[in-house]
C-alpha atoms as a PDB file:
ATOM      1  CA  UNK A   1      -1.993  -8.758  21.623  1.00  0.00           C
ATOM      2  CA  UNK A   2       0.671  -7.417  19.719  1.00  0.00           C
ATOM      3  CA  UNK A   3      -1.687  -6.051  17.079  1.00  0.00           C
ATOM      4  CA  UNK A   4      -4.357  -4.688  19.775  1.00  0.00           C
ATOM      5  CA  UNK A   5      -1.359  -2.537  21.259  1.00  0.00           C
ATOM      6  CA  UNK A   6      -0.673  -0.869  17.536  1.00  0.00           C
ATOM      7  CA  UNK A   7      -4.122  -0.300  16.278  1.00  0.00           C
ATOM      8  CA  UNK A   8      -4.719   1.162  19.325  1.00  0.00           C
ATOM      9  CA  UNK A   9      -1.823   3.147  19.064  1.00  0.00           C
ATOM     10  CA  UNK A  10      -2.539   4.196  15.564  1.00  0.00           C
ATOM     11  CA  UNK A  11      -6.024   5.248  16.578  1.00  0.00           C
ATOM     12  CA  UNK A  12      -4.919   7.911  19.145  1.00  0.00           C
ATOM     13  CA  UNK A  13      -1.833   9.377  17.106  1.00  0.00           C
ATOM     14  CA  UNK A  14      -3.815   9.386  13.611  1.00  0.00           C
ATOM     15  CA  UNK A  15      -7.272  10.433  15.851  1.00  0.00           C
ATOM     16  CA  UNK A  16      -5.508  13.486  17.576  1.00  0.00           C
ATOM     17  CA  UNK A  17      -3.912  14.003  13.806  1.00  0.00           C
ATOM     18  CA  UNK A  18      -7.199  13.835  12.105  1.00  0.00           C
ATOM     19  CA  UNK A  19      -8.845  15.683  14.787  1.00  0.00           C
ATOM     20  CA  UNK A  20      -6.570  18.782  14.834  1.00  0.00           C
ATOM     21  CA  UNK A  21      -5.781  19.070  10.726  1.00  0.00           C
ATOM     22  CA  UNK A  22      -8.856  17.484   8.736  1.00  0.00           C
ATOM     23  CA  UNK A  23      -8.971  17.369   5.081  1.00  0.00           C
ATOM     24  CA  UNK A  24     -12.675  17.159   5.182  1.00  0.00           C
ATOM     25  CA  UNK A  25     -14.047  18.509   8.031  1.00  0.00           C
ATOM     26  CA  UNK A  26     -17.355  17.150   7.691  1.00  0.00           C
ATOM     27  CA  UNK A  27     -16.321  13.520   7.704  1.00  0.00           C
ATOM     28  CA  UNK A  28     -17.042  11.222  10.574  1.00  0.00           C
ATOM     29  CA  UNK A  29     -14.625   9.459  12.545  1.00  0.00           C
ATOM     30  CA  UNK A  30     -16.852   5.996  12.700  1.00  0.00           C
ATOM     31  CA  UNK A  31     -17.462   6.426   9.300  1.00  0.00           C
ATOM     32  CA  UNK A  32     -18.986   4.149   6.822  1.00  0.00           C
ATOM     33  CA  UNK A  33     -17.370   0.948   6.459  1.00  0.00           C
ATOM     34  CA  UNK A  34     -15.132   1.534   9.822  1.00  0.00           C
ATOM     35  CA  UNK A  35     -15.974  -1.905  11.351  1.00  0.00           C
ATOM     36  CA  UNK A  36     -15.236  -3.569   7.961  1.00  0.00           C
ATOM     37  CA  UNK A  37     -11.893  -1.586   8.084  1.00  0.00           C
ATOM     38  CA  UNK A  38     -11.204  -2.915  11.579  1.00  0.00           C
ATOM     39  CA  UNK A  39     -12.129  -6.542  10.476  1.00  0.00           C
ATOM     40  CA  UNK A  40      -9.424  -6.095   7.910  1.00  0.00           C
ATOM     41  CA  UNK A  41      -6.571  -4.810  10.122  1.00  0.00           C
ATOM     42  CA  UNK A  42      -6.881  -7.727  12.270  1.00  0.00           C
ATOM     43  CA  UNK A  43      -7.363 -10.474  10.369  1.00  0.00           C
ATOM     44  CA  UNK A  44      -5.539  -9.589   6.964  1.00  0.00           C
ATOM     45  CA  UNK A  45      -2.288 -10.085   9.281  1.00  0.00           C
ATOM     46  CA  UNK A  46      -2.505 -13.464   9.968  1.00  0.00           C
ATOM     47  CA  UNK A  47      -4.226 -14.353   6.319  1.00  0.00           C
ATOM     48  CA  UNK A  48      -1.697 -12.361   4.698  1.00  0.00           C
ATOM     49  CA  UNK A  49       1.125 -13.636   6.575  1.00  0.00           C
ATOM     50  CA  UNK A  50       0.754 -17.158   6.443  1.00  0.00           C
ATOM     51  CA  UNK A  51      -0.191 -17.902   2.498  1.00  0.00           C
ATOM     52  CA  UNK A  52       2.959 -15.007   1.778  1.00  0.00           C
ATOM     53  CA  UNK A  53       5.434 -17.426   4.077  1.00  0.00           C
ATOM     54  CA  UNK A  54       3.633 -20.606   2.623  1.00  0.00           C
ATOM     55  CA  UNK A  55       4.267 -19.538  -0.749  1.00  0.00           C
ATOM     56  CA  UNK A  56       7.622 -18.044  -0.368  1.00  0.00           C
ATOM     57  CA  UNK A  57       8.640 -21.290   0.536  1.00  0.00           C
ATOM     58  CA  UNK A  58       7.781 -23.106  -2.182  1.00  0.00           C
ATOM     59  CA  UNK A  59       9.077 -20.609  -4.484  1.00  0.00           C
ATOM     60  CA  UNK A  60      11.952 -20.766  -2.657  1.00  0.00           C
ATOM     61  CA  UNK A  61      12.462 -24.318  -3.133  1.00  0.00           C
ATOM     62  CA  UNK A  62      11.761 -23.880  -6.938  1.00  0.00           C
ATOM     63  CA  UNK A  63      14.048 -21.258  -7.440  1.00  0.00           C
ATOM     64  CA  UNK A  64      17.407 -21.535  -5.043  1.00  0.00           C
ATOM     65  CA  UNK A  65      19.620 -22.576  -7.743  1.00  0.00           C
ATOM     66  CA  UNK A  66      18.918 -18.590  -9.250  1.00  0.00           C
ATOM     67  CA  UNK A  67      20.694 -17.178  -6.173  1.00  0.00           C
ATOM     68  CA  UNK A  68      23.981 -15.811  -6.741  1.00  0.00           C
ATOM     69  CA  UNK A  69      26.300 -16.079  -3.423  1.00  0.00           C
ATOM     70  CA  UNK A  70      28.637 -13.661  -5.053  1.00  0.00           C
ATOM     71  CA  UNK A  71      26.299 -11.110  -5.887  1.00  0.00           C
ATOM     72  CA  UNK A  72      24.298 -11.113  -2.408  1.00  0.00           C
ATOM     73  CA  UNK A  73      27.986 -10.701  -0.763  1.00  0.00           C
ATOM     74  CA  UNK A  74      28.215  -7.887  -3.272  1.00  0.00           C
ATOM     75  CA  UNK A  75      24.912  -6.332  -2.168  1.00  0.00           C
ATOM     76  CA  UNK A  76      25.215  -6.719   1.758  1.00  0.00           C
ATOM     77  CA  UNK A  77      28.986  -5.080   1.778  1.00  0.00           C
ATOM     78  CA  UNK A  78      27.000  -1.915   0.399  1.00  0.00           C
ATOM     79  CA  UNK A  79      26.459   0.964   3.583  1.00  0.00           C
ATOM     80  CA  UNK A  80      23.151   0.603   4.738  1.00  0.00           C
ATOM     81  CA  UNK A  81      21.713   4.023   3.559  1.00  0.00           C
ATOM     82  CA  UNK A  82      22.846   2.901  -0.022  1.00  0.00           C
ATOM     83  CA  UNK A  83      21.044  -0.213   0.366  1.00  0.00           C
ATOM     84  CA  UNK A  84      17.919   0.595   1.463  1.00  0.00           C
ATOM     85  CA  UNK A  85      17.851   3.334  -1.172  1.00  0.00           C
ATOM     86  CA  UNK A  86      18.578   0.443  -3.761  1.00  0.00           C
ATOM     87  CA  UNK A  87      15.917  -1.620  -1.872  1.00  0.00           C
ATOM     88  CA  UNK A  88      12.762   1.253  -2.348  1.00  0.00           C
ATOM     89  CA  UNK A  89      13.274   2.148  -5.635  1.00  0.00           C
ATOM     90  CA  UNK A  90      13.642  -1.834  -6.547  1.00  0.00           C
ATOM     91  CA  UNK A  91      10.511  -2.447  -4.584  1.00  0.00           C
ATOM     92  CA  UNK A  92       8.764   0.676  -5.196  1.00  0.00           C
ATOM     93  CA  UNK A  93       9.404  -0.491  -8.965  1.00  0.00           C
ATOM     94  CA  UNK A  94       7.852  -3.778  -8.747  1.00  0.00           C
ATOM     95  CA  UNK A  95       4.879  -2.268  -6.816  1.00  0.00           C
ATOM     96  CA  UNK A  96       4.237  -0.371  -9.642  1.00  0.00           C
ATOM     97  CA  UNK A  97       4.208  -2.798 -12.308  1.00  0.00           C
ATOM     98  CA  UNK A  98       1.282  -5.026 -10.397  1.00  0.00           C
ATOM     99  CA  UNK A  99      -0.493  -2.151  -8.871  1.00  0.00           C
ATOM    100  CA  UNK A 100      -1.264  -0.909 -12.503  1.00  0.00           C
ATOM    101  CA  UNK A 101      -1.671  -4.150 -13.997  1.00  0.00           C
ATOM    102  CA  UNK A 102      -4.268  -4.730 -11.007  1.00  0.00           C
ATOM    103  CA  UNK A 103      -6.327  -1.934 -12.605  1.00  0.00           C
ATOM    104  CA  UNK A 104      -6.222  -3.091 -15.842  1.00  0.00           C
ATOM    105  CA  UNK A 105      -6.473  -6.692 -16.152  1.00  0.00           C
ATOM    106  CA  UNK A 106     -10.120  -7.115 -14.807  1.00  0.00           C
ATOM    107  CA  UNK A 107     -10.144 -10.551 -12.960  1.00  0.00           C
ATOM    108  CA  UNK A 108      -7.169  -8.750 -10.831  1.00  0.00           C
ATOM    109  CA  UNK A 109      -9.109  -5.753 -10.796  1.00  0.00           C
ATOM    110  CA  UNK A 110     -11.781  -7.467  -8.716  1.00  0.00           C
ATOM    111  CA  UNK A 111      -9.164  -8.174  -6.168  1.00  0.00           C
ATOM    112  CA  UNK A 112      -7.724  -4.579  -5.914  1.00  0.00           C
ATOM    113  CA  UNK A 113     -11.409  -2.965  -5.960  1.00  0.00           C
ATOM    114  CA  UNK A 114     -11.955  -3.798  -2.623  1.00  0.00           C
ATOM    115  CA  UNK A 115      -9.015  -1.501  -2.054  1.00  0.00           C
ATOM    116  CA  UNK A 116     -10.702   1.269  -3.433  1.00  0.00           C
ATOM    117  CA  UNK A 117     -14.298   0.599  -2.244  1.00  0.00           C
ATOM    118  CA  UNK A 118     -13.848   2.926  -0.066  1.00  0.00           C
ATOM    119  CA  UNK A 119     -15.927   6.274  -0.312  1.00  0.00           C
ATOM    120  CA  UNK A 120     -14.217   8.157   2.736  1.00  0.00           C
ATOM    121  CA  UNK A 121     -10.830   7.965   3.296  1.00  0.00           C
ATOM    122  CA  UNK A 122      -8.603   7.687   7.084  1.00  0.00           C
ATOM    123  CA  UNK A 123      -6.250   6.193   8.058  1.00  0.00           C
ATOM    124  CA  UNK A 124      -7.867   3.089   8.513  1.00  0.00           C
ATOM    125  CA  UNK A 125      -8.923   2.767   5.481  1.00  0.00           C
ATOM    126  CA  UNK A 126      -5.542   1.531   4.410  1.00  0.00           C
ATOM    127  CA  UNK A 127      -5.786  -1.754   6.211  1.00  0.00           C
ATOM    128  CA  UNK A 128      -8.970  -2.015   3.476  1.00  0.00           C
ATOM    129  CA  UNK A 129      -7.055  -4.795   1.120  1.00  0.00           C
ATOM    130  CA  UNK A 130      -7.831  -8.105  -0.226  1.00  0.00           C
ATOM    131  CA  UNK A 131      -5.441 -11.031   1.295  1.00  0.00           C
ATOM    132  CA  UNK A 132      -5.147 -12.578  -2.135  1.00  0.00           C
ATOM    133  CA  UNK A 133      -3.762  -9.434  -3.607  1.00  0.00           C
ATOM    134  CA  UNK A 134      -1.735  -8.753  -0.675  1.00  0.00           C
ATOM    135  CA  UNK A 135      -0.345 -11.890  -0.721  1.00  0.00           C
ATOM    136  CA  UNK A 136       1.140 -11.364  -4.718  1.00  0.00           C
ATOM    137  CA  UNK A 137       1.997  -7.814  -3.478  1.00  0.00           C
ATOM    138  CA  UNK A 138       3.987  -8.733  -1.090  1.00  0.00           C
ATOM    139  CA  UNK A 139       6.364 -12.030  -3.126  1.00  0.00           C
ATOM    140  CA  UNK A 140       5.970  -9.497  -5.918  1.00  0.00           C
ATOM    141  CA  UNK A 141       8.461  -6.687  -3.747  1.00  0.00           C
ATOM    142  CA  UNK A 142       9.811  -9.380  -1.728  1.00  0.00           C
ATOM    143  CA  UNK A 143      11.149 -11.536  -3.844  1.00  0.00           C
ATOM    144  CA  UNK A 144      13.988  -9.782  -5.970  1.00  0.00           C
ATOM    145  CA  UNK A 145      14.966  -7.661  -2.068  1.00  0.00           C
ATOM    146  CA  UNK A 146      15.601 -11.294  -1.106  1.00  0.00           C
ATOM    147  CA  UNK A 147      17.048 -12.853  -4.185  1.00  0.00           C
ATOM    148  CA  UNK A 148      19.911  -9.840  -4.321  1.00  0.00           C
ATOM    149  CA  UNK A 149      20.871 -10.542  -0.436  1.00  0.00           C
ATOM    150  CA  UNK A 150      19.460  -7.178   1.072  1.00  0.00           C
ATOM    151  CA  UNK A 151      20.418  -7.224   4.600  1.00  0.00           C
ATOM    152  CA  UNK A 152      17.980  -7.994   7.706  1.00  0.00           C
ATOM    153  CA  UNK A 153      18.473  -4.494   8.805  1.00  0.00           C
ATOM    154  CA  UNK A 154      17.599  -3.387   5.320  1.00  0.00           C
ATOM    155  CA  UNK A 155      14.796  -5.801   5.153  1.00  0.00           C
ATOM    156  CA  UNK A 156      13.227  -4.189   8.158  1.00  0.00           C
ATOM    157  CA  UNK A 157      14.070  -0.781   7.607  1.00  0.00           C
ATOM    158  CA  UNK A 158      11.957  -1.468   4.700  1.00  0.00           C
ATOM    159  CA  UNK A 159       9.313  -2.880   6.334  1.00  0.00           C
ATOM    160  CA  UNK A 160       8.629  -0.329   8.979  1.00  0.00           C
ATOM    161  CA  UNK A 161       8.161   2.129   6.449  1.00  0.00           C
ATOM    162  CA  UNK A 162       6.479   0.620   3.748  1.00  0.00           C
ATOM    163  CA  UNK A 163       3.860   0.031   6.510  1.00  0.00           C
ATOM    164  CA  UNK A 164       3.634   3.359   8.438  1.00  0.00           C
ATOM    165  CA  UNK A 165       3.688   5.079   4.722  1.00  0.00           C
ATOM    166  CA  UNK A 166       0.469   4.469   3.057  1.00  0.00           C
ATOM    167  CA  UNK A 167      -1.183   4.630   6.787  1.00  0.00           C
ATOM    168  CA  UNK A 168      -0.266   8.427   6.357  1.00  0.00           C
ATOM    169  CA  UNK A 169      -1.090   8.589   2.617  1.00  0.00           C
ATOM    170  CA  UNK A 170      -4.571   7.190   3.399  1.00  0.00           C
ATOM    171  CA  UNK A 171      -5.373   9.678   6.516  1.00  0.00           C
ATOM    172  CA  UNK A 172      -7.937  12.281   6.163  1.00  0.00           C
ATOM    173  CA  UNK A 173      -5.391  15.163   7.254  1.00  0.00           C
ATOM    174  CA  UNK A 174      -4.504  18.119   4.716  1.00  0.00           C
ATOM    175  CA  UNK A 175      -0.866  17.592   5.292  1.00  0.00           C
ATOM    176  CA  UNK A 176       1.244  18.794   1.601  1.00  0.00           C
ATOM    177  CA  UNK A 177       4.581  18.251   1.345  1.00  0.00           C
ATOM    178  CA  UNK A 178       5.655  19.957  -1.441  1.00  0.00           C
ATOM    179  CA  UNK A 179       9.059  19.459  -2.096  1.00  0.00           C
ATOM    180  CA  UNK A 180       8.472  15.720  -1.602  1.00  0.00           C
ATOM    181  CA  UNK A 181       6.020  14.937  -4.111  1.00  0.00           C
ATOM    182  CA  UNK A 182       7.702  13.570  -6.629  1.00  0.00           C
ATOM    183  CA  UNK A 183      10.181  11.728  -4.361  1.00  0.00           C
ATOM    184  CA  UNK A 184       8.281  10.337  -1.474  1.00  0.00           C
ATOM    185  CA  UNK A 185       4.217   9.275  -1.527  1.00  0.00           C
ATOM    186  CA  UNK A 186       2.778  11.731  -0.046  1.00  0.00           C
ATOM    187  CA  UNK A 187      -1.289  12.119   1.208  1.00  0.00           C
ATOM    188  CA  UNK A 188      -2.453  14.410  -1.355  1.00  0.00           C
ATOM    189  CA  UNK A 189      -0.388  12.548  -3.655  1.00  0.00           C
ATOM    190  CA  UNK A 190      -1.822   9.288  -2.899  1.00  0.00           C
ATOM    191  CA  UNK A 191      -6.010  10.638  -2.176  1.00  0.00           C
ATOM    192  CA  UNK A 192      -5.555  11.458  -5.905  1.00  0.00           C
ATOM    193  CA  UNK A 193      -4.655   7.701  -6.435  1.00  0.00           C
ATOM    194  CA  UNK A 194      -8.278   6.795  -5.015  1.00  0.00           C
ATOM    195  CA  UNK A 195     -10.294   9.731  -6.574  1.00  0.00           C
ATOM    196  CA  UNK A 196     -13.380   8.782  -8.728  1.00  0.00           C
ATOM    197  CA  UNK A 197     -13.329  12.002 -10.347  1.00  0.00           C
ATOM    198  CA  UNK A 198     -12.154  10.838 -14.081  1.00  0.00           C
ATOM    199  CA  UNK A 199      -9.563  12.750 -15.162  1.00  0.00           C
ATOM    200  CA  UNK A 200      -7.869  11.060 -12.014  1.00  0.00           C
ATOM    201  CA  UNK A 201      -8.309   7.468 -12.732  1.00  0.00           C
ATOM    202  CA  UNK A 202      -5.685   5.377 -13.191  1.00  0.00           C
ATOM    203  CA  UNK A 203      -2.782   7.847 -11.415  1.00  0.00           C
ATOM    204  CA  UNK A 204       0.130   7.685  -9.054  1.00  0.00           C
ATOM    205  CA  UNK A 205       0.930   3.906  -8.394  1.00  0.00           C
ATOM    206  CA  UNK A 206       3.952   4.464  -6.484  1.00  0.00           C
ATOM    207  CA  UNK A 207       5.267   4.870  -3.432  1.00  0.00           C
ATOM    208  CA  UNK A 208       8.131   6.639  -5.942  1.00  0.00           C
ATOM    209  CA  UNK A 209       6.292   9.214  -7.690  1.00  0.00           C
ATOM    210  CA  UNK A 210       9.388   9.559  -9.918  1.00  0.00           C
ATOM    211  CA  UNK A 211       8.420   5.707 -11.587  1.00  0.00           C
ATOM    212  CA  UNK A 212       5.073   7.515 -12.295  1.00  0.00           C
ATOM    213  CA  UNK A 213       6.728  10.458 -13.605  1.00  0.00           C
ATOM    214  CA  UNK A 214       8.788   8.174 -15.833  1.00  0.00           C
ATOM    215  CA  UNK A 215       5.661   6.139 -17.272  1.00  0.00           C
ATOM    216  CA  UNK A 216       3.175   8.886 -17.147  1.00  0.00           C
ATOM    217  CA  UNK A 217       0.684   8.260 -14.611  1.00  0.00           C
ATOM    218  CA  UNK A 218       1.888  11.377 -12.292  1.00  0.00           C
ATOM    219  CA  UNK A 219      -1.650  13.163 -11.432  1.00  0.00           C
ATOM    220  CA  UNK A 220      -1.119  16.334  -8.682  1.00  0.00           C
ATOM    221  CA  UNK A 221      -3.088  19.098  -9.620  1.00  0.00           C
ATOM    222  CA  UNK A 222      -2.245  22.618  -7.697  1.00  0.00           C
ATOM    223  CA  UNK A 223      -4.601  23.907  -4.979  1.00  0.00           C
ATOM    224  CA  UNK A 224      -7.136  21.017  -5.698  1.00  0.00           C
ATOM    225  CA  UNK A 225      -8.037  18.126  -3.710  1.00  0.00           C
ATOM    226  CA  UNK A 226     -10.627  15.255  -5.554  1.00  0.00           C
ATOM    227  CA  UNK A 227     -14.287  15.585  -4.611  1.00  0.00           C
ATOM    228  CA  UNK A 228     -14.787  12.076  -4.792  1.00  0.00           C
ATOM    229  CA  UNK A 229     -13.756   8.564  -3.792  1.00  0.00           C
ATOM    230  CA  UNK A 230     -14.789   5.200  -4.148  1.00  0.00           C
ATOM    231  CA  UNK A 231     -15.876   2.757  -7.276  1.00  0.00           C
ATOM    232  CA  UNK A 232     -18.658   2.926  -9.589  1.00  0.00           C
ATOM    233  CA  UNK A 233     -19.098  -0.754  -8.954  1.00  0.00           C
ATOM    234  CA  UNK A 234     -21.267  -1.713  -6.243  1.00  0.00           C
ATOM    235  CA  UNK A 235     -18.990  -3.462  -3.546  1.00  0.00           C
ATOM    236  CA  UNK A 236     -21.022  -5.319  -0.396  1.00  0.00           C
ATOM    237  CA  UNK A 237     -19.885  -3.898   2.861  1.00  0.00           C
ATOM    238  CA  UNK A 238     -18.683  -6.457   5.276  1.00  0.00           C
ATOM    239  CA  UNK A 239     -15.475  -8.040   6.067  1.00  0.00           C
ATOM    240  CA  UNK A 240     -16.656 -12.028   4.697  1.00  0.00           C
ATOM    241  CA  UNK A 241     -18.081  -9.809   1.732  1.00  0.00           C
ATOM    242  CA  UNK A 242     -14.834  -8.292   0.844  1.00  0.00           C
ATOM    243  CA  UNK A 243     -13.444 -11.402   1.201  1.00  0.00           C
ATOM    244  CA  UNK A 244     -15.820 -13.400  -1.335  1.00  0.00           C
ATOM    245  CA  UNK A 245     -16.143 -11.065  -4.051  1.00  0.00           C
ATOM    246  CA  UNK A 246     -13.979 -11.356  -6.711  1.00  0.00           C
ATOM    247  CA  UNK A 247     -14.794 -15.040  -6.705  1.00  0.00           C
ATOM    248  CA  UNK A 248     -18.143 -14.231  -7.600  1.00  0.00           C
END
């Protein structure tokens, strides 16, 4: 129930966003692909969920004798601002290592192409994600937050807006931020991330565009937007598709 109350919720504040300040004007709102995209944001939850808790238990089980008492105690006497600045760029960081690595080892690549399947982008179009990858996403950032004794707060500071963040990022709204590009994601930031024009491929990773900046995949052209989107791949189209591909 819970997740019919926010993607309806989602739906009328990005609609009324994307309805008032379009980047492309032309662009439906049931676009291509939208059922797919709506097949994703319900189930991925409970796919993505479950193996993530399943195998953070065992890892956890594997691994307890690597937590430091002292150093968590050290961690969660920090103020909480501190903390959950320490807690982005730590997560942002390890983002960025398997985000690129998903583009260019190729069996991972089939994983993370679903991702970028799409042609048109919305804000629903971010719930367009494979649970496998998800799944190593999320130990991936969760992991060292939880190994260095980040607090709950922290944890779901962190949370909250590492999920309403790339829902943004993905929307089809010409919102610029300009003084925040290189600290915070932001949507033309991130629609270069998912151009298919090439002298975009392979660009802004982060959620931190200043770990791009530092490894050289910063992309954000002035007074240009990319003209296209999507793989040259051909990707099927439904959710059980998606799902069966890069076993294939």
């Amino acid at each position: 129930m819970k997740f019919a109350i926010a993607f309806l919720s989602l739906w009328f504040i990005f609609g009324i966003l994307e309805w008032l300040f379009p980047l492309r004007k032309e662009q439906k709102h049931f676009r291509q692909g939208w059922l797919t995209d709506v097949a994703h944001f319900f189930f991925n939850h409970i796919l993505i969920n479950v193996g993530t808790y399943l195998i953070a238990v065992i890892l956890y089980i594997f691994f307890k004798g690597a937590i430091s008492p002292a150093l968590q105690t050290a961690v969660r006497s920090q103020p909480i601002f501190l903390q959950f600045a320490e807690a982005f760029f730590i997560a942002q960081l390890s983002f960025y290592f398997v985000h690129r690595l998903a583009h260019q080892n190729s069996w991972l690549w089939r994983f993370h192409a679903i991702h970028h399947s799409s042609a048109e982008l919305d804000w629903l179009a971010s719930a367009r994600l494979h649970p496998v990858e998800m799944i190593v996403v999320n130990l991936a950032v969760g992991v060292p937050l939880f190994l260095l004794g980040f607090t709950r707060e922290t944890f779901g500071a962190y949370l909250i807006f590492g999920a309403v963040l790339p829902i943004l990022n993905h929307s089809n709204t010409r919102f610029q931020f300009p003084y925040l590009n290189r600290i915070i994601a932001t949507p033309e930031f991130h629609h270069w991330h998912h151009s298919n024009d090439r002298e975009a491929r392979d660009k802004n990773f982060s959620g931190f565009p200043i770990i791009d900046l530092m490894f050289g995949t910063y992309y954000l052209p002035k007074n240009k937007m990319p003209q296209t989107y999507g793989v040259d791949e051909v990707i099927p189209q439904t959710y059980w598709q998606h799902l069966l591909y890069p076993f294939k």
